[in-house]
C-alpha atoms as a PDB file:
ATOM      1  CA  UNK A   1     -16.237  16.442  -0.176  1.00  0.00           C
ATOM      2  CA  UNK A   2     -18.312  13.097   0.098  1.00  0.00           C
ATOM      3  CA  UNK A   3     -17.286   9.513   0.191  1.00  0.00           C
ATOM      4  CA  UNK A   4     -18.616   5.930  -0.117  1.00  0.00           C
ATOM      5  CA  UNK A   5     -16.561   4.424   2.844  1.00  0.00           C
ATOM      6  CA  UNK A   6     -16.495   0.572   2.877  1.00  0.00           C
ATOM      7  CA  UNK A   7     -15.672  -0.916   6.252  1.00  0.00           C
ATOM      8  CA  UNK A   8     -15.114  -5.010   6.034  1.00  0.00           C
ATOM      9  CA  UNK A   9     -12.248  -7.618   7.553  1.00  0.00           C
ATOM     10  CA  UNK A  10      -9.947  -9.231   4.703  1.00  0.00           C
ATOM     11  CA  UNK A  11     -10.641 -13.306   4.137  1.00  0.00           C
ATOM     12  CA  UNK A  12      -8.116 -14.998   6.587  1.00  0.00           C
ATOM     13  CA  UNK A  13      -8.905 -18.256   4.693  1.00  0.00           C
ATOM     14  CA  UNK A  14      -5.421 -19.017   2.862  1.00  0.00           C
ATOM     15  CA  UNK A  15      -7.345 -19.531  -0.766  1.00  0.00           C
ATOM     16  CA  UNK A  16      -9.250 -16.794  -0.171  1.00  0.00           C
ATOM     17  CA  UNK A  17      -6.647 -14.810   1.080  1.00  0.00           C
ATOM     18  CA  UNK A  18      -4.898 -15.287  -1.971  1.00  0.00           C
ATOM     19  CA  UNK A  19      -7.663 -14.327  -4.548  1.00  0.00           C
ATOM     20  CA  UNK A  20      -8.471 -11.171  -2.577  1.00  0.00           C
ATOM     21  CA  UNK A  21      -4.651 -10.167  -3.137  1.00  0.00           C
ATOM     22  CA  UNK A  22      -4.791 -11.031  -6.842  1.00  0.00           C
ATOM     23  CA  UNK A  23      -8.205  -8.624  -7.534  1.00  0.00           C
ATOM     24  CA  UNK A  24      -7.870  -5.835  -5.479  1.00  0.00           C
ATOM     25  CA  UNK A  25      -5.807  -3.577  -7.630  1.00  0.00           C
ATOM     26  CA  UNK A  26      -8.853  -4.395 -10.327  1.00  0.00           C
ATOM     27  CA  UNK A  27     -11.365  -3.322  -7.648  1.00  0.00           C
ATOM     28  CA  UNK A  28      -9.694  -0.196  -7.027  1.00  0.00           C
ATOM     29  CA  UNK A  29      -9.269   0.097 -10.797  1.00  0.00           C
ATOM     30  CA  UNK A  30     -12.857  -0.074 -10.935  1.00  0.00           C
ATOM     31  CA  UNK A  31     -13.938   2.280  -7.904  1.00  0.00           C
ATOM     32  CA  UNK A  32     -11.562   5.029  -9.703  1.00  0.00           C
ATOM     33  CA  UNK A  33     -13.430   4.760 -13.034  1.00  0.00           C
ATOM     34  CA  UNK A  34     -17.017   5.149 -11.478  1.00  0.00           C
ATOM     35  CA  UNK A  35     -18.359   8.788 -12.710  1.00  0.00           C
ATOM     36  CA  UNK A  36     -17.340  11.558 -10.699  1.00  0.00           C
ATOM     37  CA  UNK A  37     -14.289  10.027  -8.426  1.00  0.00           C
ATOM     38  CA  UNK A  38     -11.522  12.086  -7.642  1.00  0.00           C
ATOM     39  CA  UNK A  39      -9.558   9.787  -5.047  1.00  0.00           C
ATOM     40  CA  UNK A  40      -9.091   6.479  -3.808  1.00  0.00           C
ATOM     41  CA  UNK A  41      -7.926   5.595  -0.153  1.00  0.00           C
ATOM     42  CA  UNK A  42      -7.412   2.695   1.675  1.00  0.00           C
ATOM     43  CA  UNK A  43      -6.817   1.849   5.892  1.00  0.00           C
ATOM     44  CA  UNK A  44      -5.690  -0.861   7.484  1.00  0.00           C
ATOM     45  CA  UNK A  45      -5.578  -1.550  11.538  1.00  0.00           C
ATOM     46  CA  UNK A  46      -2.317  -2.350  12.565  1.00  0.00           C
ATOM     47  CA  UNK A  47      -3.877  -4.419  15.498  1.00  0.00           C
ATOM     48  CA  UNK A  48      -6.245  -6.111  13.658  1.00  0.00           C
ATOM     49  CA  UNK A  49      -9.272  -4.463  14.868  1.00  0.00           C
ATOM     50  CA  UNK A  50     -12.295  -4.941  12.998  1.00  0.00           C
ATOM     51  CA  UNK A  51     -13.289  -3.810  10.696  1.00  0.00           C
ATOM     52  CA  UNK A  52      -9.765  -4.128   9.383  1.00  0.00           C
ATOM     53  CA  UNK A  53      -9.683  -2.453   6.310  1.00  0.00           C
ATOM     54  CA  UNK A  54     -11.408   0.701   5.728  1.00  0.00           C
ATOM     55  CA  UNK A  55     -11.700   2.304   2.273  1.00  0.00           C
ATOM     56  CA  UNK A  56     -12.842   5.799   1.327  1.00  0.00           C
ATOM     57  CA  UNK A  57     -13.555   6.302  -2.462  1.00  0.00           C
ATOM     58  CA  UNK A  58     -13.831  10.379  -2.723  1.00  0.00           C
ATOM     59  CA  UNK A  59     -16.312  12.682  -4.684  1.00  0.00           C
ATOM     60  CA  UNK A  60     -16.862  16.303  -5.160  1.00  0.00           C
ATOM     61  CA  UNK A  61     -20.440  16.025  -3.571  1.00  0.00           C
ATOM     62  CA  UNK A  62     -22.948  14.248  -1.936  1.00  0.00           C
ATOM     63  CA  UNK A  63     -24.849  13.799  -5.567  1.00  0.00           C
ATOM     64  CA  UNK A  64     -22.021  12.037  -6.950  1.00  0.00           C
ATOM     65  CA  UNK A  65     -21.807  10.007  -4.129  1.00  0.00           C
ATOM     66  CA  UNK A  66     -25.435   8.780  -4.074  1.00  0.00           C
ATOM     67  CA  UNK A  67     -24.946   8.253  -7.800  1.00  0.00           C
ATOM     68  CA  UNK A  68     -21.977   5.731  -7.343  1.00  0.00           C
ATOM     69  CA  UNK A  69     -23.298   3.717  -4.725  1.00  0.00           C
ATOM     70  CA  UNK A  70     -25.871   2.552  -7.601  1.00  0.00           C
ATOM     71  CA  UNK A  71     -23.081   2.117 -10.256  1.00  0.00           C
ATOM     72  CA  UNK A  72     -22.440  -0.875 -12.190  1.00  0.00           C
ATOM     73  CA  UNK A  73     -18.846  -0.478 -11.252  1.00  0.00           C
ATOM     74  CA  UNK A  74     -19.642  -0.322  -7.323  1.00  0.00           C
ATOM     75  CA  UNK A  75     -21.663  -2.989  -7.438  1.00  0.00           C
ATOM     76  CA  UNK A  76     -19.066  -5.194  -9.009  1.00  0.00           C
ATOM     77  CA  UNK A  77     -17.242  -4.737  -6.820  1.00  0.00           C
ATOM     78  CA  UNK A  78     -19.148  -5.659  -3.517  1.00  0.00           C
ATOM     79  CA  UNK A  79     -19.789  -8.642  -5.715  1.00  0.00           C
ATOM     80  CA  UNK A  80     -16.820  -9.641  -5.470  1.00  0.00           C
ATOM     81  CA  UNK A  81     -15.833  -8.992  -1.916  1.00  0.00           C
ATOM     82  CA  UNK A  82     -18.474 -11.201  -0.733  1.00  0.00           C
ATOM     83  CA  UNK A  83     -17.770 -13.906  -3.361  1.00  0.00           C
ATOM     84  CA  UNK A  84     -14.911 -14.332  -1.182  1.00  0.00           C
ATOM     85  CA  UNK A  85     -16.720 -14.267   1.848  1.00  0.00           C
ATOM     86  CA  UNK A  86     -16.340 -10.721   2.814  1.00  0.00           C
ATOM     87  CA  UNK A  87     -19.508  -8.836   4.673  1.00  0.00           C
ATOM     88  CA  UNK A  88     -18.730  -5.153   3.669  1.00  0.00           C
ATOM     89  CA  UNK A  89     -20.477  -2.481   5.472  1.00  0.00           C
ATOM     90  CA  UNK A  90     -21.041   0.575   2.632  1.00  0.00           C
ATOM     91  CA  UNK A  91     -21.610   4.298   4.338  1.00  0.00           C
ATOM     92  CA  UNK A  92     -21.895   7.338   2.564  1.00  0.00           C
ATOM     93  CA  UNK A  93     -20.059  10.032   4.473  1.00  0.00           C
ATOM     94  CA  UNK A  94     -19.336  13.604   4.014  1.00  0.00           C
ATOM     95  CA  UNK A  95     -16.350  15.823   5.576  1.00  0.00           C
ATOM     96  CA  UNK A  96     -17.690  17.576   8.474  1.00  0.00           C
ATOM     97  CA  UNK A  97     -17.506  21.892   8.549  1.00  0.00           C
ATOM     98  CA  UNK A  98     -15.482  21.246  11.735  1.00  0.00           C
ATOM     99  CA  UNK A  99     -12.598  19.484  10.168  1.00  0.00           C
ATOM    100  CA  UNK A 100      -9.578  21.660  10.911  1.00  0.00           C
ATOM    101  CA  UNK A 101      -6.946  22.450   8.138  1.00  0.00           C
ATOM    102  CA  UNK A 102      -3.500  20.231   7.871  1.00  0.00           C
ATOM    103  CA  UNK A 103      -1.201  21.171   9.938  1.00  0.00           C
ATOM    104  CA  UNK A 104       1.617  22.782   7.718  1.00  0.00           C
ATOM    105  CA  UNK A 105       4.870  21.281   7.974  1.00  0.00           C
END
């Protein structure tokens, strides 16, 4: 599996604050249509260590991957992150061969 992580802080400017709340669910709308997706995941710190908010938008390979970072609907989406001020840091990741199984319950 391969991902486009973003890594950014969320506006702390009330107005700004406010619009980020209102468009997310249409940003993560958008990341789940781009071609190839299978998942959509989002992390916050609970201590507000930045980055704050880290998001991991899933593929079935590193191909996929490189071909969403140059979507239309990526791209839309960073543009509007920093409209509101945000500096996102985009890093295309893939699962190590060392990541163990779940644990099962």
């Amino acid at each position: 599996m391969a991902y486009v992580m973003f890594q950014y802080d969320r506006p702390t400017e009330s107005h700004r604050w406010n619009d980020y709340n209102q468009r997310v669910r249409d940003w993560i709308a958008q990341l789940l249509e781009v071609p190839g997706a299978v998942s959509f995941m989002a992390y916050r710190t609970f201590d507000g260590t930045s980055p704050d908010t880290i998001t991991m938008l899933e593929f079935r390979t590193v191909e996929d991957t490189r071909r969403a970072q140059a979507s239309e609907q990526l791209r839309a989406v960073l543009d509007g992150l920093r409209s509101l001020g945000v500096t996102v840091k985009v890093l295309l990741v893939e699962r190590s061969p060392f990541t163990p199984e779940p644990i099962p319950a």
